[in-house]
C-alpha atoms as a PDB file:
ATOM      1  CA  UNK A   1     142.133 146.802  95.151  1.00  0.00           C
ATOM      2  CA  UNK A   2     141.013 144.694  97.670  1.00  0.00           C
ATOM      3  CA  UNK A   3     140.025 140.542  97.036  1.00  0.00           C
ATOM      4  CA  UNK A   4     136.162 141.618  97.114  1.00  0.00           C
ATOM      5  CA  UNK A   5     136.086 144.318  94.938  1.00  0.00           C
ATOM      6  CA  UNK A   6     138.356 141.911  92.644  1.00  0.00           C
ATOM      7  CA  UNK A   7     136.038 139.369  93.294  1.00  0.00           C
ATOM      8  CA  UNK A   8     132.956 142.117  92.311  1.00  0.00           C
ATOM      9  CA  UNK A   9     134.885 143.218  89.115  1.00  0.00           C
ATOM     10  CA  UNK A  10     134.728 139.484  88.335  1.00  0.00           C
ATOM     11  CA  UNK A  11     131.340 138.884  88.743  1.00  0.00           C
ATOM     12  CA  UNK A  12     130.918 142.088  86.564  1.00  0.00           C
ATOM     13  CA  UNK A  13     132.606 140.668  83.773  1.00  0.00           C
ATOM     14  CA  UNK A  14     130.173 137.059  84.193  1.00  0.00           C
ATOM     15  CA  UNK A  15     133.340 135.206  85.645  1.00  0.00           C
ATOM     16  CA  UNK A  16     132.433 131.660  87.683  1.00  0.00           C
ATOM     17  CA  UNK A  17     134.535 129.872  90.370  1.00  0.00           C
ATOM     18  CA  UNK A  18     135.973 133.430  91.344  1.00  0.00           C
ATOM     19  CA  UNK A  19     135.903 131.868  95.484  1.00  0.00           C
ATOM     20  CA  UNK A  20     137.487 129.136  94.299  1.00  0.00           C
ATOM     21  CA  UNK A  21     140.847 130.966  92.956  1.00  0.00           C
ATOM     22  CA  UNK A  22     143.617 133.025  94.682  1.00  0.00           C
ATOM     23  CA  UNK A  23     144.237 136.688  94.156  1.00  0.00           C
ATOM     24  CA  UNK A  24     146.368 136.455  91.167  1.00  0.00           C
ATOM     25  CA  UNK A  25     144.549 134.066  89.161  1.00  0.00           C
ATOM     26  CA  UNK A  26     141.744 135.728  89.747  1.00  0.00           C
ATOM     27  CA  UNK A  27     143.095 139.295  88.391  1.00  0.00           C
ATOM     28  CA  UNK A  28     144.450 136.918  85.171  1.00  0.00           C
ATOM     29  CA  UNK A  29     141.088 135.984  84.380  1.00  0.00           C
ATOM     30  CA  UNK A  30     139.737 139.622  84.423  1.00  0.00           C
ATOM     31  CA  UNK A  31     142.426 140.359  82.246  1.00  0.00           C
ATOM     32  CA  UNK A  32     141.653 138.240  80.106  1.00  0.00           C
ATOM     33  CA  UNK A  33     137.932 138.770  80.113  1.00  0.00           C
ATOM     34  CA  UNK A  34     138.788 142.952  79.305  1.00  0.00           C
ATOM     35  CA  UNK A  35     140.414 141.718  76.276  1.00  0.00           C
ATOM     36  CA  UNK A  36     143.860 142.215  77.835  1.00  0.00           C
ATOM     37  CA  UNK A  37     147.095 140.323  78.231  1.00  0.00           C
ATOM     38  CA  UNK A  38     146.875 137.949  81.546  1.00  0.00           C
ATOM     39  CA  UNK A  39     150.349 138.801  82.384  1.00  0.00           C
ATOM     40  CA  UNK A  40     149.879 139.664  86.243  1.00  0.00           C
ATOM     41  CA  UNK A  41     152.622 138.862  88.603  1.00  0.00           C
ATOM     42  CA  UNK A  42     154.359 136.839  85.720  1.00  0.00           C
ATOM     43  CA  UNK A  43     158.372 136.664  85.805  1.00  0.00           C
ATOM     44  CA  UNK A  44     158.868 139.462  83.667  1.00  0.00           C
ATOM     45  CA  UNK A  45     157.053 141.781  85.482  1.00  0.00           C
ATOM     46  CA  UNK A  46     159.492 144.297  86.517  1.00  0.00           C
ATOM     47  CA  UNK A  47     159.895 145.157  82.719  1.00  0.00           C
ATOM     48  CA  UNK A  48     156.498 145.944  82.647  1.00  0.00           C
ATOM     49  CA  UNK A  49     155.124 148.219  79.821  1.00  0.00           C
ATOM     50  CA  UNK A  50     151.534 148.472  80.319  1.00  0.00           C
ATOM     51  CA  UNK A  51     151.555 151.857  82.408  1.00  0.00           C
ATOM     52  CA  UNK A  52     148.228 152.633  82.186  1.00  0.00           C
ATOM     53  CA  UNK A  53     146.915 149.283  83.845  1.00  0.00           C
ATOM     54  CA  UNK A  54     144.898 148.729  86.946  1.00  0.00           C
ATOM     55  CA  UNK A  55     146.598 146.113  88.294  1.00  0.00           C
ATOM     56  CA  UNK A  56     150.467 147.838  87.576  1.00  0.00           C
ATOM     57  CA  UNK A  57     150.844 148.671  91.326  1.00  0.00           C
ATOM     58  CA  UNK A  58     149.805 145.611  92.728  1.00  0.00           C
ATOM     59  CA  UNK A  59     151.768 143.487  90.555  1.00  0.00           C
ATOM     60  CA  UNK A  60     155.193 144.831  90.695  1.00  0.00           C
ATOM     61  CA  UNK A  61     155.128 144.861  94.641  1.00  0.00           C
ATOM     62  CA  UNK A  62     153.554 141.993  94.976  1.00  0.00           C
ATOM     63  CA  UNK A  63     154.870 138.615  97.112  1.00  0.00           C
ATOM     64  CA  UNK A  64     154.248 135.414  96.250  1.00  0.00           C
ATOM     65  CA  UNK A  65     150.154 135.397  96.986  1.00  0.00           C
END
């Protein structure tokens, strides 16, 4: 997903200050506005359970953003 449809899935969800953040904090506080864990791009990452989510892709081959 690119930053402006993450920033349009923010907006979505009634998330402010969305220009104001970087990529990964960003996708934390749509996780957190889904009702999910805001675990993206944390340290333990590559044990990663949560198959099913969105963001799985992205955050395991991420580089420091």
């Amino acid at each position: 997903m690119n930053i402006d449809e993450i920033r349009e899935r923010g907006r979505a969800l009634g998330i402010t200050g969305l220009d104001a953040m970087q990529k990964a904090d960003m996708i934390r506080a749509i996780q957190i506005a889904e009702g999910n864990r805001d675990c993206f791009g944390n340290i333990w990452n590559f044990e990663c359970l949560q198959l099913d989510c969105c963001w799985r892709k992205d955050c395991l081959n991420r580089d420091s953003d």
